[in-house]
Protein backbone atom coordinates (compact mmCIF):
# COMPACT_ATOMS: atom_id res chain seq x y z
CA UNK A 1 -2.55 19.95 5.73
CA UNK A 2 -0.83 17.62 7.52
CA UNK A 3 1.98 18.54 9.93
CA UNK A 4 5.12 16.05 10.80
CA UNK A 5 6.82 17.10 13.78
CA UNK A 6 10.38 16.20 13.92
CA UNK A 7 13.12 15.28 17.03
CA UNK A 8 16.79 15.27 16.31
CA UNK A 9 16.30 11.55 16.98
CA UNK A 10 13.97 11.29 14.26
CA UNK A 11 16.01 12.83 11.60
CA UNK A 12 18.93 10.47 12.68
CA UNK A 13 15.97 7.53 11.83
CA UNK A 14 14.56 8.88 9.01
CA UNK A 15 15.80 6.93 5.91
CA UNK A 16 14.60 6.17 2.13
CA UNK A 17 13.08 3.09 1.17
CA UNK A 18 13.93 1.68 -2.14
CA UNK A 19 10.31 0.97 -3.32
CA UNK A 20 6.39 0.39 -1.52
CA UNK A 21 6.80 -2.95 -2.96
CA UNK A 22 4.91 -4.65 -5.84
CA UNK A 23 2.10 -5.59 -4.15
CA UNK A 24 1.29 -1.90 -3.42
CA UNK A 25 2.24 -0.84 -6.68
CA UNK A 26 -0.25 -3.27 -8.14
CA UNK A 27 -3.23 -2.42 -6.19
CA UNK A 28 -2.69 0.94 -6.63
CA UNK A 29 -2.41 0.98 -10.26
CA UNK A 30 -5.53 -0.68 -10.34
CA UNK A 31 -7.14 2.08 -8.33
CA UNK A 32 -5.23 4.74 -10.89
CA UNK A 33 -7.60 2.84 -13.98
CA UNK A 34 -10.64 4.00 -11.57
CA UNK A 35 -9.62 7.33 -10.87
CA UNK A 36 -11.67 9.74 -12.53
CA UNK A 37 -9.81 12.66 -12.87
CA UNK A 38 -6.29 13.09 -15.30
CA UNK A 39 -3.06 12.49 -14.29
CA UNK A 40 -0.75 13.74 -16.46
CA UNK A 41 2.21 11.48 -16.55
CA UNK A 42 0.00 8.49 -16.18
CA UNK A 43 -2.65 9.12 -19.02
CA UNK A 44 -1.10 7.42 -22.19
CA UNK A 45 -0.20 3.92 -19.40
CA UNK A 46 -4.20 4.61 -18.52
CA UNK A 47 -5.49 4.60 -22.10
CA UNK A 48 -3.07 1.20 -23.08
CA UNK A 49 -4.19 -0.68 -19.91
CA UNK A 50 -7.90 0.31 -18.93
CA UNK A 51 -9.54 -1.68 -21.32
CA UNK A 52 -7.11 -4.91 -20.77
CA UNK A 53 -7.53 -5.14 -17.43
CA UNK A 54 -10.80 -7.38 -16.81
CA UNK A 55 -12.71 -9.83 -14.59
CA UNK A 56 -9.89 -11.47 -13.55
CA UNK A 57 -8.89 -8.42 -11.20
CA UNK A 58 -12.25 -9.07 -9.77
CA UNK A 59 -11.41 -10.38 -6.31
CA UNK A 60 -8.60 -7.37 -5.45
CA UNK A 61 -11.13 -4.63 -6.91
CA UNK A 62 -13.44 -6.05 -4.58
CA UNK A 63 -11.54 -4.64 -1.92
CA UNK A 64 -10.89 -1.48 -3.15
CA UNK A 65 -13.35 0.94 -0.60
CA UNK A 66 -16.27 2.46 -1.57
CA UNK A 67 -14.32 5.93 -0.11
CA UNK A 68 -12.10 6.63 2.79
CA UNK A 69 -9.07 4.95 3.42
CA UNK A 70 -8.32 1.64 1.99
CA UNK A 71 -6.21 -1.39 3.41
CA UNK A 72 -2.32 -1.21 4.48
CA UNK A 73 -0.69 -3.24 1.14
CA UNK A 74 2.27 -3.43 3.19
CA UNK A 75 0.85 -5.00 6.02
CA UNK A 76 -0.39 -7.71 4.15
CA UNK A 77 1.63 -8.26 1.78
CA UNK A 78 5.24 -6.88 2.87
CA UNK A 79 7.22 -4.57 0.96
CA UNK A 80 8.71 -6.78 -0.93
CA UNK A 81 10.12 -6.32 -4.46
CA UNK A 82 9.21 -9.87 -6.25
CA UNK A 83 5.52 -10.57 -6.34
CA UNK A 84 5.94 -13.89 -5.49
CA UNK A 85 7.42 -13.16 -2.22
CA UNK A 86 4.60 -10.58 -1.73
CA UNK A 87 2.29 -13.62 -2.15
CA UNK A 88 3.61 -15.94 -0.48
CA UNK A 89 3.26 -13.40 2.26
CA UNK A 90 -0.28 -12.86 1.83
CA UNK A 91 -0.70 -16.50 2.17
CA UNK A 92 1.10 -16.26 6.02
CA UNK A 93 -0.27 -13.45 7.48
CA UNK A 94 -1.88 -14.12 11.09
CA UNK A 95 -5.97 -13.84 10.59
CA UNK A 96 -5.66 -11.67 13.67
CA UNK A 97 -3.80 -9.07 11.62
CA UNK A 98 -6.13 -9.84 8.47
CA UNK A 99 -9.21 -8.69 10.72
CA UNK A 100 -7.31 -5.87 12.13
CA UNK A 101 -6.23 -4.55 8.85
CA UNK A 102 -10.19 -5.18 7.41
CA UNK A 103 -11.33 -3.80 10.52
CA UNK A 104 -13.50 -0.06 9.68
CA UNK A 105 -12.85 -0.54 5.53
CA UNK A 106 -15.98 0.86 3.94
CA UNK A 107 -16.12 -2.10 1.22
CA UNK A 108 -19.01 -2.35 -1.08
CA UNK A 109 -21.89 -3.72 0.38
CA UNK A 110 -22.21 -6.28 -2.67
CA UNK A 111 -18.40 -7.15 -1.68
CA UNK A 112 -18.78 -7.44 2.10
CA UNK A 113 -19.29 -11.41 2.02
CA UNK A 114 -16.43 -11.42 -0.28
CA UNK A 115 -13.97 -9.10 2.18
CA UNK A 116 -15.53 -10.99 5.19
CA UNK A 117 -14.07 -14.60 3.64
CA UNK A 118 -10.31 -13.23 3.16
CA UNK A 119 -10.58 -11.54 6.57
CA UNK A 120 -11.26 -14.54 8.19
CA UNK A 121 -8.40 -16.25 6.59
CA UNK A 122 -10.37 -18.61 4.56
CA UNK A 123 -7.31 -20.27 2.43
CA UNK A 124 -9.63 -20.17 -0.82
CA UNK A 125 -10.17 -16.25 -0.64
CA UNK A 126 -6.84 -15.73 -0.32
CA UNK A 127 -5.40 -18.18 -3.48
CA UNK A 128 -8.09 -16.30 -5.72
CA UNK A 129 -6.96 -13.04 -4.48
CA UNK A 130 -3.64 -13.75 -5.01
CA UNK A 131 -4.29 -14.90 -9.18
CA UNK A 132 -5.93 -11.23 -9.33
CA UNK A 133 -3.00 -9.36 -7.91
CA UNK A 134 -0.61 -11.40 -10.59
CA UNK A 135 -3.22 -10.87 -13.04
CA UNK A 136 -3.24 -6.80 -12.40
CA UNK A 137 0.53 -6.97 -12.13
CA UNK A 138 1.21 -8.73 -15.68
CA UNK A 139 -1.05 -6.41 -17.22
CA UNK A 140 -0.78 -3.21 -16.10
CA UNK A 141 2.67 -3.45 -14.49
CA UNK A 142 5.00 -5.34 -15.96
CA UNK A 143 5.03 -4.13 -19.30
CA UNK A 144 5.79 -0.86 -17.71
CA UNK A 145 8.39 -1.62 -15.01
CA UNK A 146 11.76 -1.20 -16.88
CA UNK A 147 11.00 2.39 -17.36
CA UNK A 148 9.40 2.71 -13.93
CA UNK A 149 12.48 0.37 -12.21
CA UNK A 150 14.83 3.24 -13.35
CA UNK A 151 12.92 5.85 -12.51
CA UNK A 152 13.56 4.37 -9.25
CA UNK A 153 16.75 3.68 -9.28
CA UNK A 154 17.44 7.40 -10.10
CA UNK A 155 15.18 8.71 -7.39
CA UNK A 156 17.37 6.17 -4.57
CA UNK A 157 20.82 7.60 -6.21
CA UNK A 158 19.45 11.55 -5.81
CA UNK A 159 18.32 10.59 -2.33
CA UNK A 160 21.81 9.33 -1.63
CA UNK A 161 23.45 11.64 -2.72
CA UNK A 162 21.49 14.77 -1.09
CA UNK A 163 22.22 11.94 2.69
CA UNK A 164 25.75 12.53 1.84
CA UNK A 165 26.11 16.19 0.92
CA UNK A 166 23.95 17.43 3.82
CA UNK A 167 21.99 14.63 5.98
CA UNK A 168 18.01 14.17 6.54
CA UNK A 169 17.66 18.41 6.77
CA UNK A 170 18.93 18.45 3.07
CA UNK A 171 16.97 15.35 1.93
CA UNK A 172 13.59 16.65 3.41
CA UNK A 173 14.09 20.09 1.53
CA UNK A 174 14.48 18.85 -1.59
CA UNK A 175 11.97 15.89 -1.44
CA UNK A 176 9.35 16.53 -4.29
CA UNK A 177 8.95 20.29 -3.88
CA UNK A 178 7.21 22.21 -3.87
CA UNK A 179 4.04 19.70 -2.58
CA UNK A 180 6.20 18.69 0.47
CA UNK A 181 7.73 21.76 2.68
CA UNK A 182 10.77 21.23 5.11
CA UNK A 183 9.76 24.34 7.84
CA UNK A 184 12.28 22.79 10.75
CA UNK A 185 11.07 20.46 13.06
CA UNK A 186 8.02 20.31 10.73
CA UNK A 187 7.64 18.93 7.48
CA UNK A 188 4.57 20.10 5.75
CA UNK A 189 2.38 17.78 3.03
CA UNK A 190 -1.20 17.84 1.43
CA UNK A 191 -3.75 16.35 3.21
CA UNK A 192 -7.68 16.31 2.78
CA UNK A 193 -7.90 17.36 6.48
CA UNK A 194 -5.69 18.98 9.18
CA UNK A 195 -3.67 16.48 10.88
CA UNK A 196 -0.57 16.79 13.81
CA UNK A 197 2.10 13.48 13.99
CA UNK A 198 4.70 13.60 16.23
CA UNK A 199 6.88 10.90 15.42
CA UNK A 200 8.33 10.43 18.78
CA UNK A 201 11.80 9.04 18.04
CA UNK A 202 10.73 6.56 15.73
CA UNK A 203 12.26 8.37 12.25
CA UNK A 204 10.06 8.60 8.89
CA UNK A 205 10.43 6.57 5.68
CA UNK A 206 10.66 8.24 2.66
CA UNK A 207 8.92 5.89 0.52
CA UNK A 208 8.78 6.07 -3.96
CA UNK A 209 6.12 5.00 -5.61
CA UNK A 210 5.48 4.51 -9.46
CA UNK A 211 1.74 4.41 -9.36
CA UNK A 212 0.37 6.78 -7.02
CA UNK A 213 -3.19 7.42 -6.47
CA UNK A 214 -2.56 11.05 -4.43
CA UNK A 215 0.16 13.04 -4.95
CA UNK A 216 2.16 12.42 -1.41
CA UNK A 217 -0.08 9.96 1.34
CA UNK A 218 1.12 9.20 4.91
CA UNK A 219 1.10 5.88 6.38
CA UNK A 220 1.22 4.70 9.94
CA UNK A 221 -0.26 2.07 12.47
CA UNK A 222 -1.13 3.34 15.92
CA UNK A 223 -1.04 0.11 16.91
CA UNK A 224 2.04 -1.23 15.71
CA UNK A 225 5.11 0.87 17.43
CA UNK A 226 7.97 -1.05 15.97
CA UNK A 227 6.67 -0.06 12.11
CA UNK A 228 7.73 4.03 11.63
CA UNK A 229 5.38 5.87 9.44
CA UNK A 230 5.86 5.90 5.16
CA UNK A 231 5.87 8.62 3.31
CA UNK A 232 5.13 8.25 -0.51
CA UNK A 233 6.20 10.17 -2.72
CA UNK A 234 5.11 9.95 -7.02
CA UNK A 235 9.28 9.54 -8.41
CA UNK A 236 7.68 9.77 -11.86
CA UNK A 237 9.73 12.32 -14.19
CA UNK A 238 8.20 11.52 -17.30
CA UNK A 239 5.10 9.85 -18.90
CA UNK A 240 5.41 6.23 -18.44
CA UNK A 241 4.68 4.84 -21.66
CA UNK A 242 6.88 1.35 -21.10
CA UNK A 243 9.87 2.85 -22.96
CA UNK A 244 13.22 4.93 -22.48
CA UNK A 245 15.87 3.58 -20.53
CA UNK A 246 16.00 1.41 -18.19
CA UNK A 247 17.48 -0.76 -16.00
CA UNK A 248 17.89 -4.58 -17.15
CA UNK A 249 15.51 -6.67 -14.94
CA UNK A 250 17.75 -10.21 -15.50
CA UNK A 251 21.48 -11.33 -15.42
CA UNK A 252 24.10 -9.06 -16.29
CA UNK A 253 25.46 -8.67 -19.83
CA UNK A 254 28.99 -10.13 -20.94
CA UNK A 255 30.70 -7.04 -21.02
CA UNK A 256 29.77 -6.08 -17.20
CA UNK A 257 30.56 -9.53 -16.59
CA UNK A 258 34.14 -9.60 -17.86
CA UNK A 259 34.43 -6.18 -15.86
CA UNK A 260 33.61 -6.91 -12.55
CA UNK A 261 32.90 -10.63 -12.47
CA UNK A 262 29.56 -12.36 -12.57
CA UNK A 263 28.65 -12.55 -8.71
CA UNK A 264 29.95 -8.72 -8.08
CA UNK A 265 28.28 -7.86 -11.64
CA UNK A 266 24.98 -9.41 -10.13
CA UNK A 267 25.31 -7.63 -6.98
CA UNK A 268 25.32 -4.29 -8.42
CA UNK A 269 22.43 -5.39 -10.01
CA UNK A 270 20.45 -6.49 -7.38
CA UNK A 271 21.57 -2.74 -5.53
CA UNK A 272 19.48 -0.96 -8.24
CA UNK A 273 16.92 -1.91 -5.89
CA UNK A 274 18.07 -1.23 -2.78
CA UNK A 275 18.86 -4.00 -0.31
CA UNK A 276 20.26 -5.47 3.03
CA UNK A 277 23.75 -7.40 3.09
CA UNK A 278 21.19 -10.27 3.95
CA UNK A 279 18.83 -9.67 1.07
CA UNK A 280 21.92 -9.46 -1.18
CA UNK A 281 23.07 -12.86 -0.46
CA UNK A 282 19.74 -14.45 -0.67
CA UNK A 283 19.35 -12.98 -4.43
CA UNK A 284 23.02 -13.94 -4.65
CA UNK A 285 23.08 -17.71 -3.09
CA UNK A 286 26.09 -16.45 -1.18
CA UNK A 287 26.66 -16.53 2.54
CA UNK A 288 26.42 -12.61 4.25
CA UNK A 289 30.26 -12.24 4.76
CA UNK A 290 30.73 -12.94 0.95
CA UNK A 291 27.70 -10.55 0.11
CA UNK A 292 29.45 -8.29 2.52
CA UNK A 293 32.91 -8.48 0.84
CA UNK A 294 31.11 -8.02 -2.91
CA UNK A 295 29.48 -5.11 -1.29
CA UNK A 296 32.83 -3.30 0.09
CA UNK A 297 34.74 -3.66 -3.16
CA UNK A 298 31.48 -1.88 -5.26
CA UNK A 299 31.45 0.73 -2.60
CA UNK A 300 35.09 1.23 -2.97
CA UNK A 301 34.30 1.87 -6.56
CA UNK A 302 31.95 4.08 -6.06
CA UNK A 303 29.38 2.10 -8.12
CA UNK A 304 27.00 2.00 -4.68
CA UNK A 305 26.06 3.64 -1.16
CA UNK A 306 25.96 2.24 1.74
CA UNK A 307 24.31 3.78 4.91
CA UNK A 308 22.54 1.85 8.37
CA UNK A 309 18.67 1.54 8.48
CA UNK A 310 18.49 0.27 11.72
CA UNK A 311 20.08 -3.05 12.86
CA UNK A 312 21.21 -3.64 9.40
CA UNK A 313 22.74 -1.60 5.87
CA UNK A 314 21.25 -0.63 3.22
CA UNK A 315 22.80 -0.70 -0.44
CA UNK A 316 22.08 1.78 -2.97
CA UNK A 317 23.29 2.13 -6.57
CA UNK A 318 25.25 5.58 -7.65
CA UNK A 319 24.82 7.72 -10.63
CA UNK A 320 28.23 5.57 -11.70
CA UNK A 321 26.52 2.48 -11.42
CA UNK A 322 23.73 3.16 -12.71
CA UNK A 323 25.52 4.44 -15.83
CA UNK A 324 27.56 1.05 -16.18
CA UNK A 325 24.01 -0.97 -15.63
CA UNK A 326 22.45 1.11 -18.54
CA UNK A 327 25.72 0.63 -21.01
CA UNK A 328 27.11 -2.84 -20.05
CA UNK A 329 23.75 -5.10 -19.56
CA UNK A 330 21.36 -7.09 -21.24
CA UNK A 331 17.78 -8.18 -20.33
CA UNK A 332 15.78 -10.91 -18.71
CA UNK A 333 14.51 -12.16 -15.79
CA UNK A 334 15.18 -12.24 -12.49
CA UNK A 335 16.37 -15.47 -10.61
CA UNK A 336 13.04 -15.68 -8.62
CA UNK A 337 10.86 -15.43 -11.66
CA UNK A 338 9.59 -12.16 -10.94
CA UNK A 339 9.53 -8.93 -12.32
CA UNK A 340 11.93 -7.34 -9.68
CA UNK A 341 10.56 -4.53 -8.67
């Protein structure tokens, strides 16, 4: 069991997070294709990608542990929702924080040389690992991300709207029940052995995640004060099979277009997500006061959310919005060439 042990200050910090980022949901769908056992929702994506899924995911299975705890996605590869950005931060990631993340993995012995090379920031390691995390991610995610993106999207808007109605003691009740228990100051979770956290001020993130290898898992780095611990949470509703609706992962139809105009109809978009004023003008190519201004007149309309996550805002799609992004879209791709998660 493990025990989270809560300060008022901490439930003023704790906030949702709009994904784990596509570099986590990559390597853990590829440890979901080795997991034994069934999982429900997941079994008809397992049976369609198992087989596809080859050789070239060679270099990122490699690093999958033999058992025990495996390495911190998001330390390595940021939280990101475009893959390419989750590269390009694999590619800049201090070798001192490569060895510390490496540091106590049980790899493989076969794969030790292998995990040894990328730990040591050896340029060549890390190009090859990054063509097997794209390689996992066209196969086994991206076929399936417009029904997992609004599964998502769904899960932020619920999240929002339980922040509104009755703050962090309202969200943490009603976070997937009945495997996570709100017992104030405590939240309660499954864990393979008995662990205590006090979090000490520094608030909890309540992460979603598509592909999740255990039901709810707890994240944290002793040695890193400034990052607060993740929790993940499966958002998954029903089976992911790659259809149903979903959320358009490219520009914005005519009709939404004609509507609200095609920056603000982009912006609403790009909230599905979940972002910062300065993340929406970077997927914008606007300057921050003019993402800031889009932003205003959407929440005036009630089409998003807006709430603080520390120094900055975060932007959330509503029910409403999500509705008009359903009805008045069109599909694609996103600006950066990614999948968006």
């Amino acid at each position: 069991m493990l025990r989270i042990h809560f300060t008022a200050e901490d439930l003023a910090r704790t906030h949702v997070a709009p994904t784990i980022g596509a570099a986590a949901e990559t390597v853990h769908s590829l440890e979901l294709l080795r997991e034994p056992r069934d999982i429900p929702l997941l079994g008809l994506w397992r049976s369609a990608v198992r087989e596809r899924v080859g050789a070239d995911a060679g270099p990122l299975t490699s690093l999958l542990p033999a058992r025990g705890p495996g390495l911190d996605v998001p330390a390595l590869m940021g939280d990101a929702g475009s893959l390419e950005h989750a590269v390009d931060h694999l590619m800049s990631v201090p070798v001192a924080r490569l060895r510390r993340e490496f540091a106590g993995i049980d790899f493989h012995p076969a794969h030790l040389p292998w995990a040894r090379r990328v730990s040591e920031g050896d340029r060549e390691a890390r190009k090859d690992l990054a063509d097997a995390v794209r390689a996992v991610h066209r196969l086994a995610v991206e076929p399936y991300w417009r029904q997992a993106r609004s599964e998502l999207a769904a899960f932020a808007a619920r999240c929002a709207d339980l922040l509104l109605d009755g703050g962090a003691d309202l969200l943490l009740r009603s976070v997937c029940p009945p495997l996570v228990r709100w017992r104030p100051p405590v939240l309660e979770a499954p864990h393979p052995r008995p662990v205590e956290v006090r979090l000490r001020g520094s608030g909890l993130v309540i992460t979603p995640a598509v592909f999740s290898p255990q039901s709810v898992s707890f994240l944290w780095d002793p040695l890193d004060a400034s990052r607060p611990p993740r929790l993940t949470v499966p958002v998954l509703r029903e089976p992911l099979t790659g259809a149903g609706p979903a959320l358009p992962d490219g520009s914005p139809g005519p009709h939404l277009e004609s509507l609200l105009g095609r920056t603000r109809a982009a912006a609403l978009r790009v909230t599905a997500q979940g972002c910062t004023t300065t993340e929406l003008a970077r997927r914008l190519g606007v300057s921050a006061a003019a993402a800031s201004q889009h932003a205003t007149v959407l929440r005036r309309a009630e089409l998003i959310t807006t709430r603080r996550r520390g120094g900055s805002v975060l932007h959330l799609v509503t029910p409403l919005g999500l509705a008009l992004l359903r009805t008045g879209t069109t599909g694609g791709r996103t600006r950066d060439g990614g999948t968006g998660l």
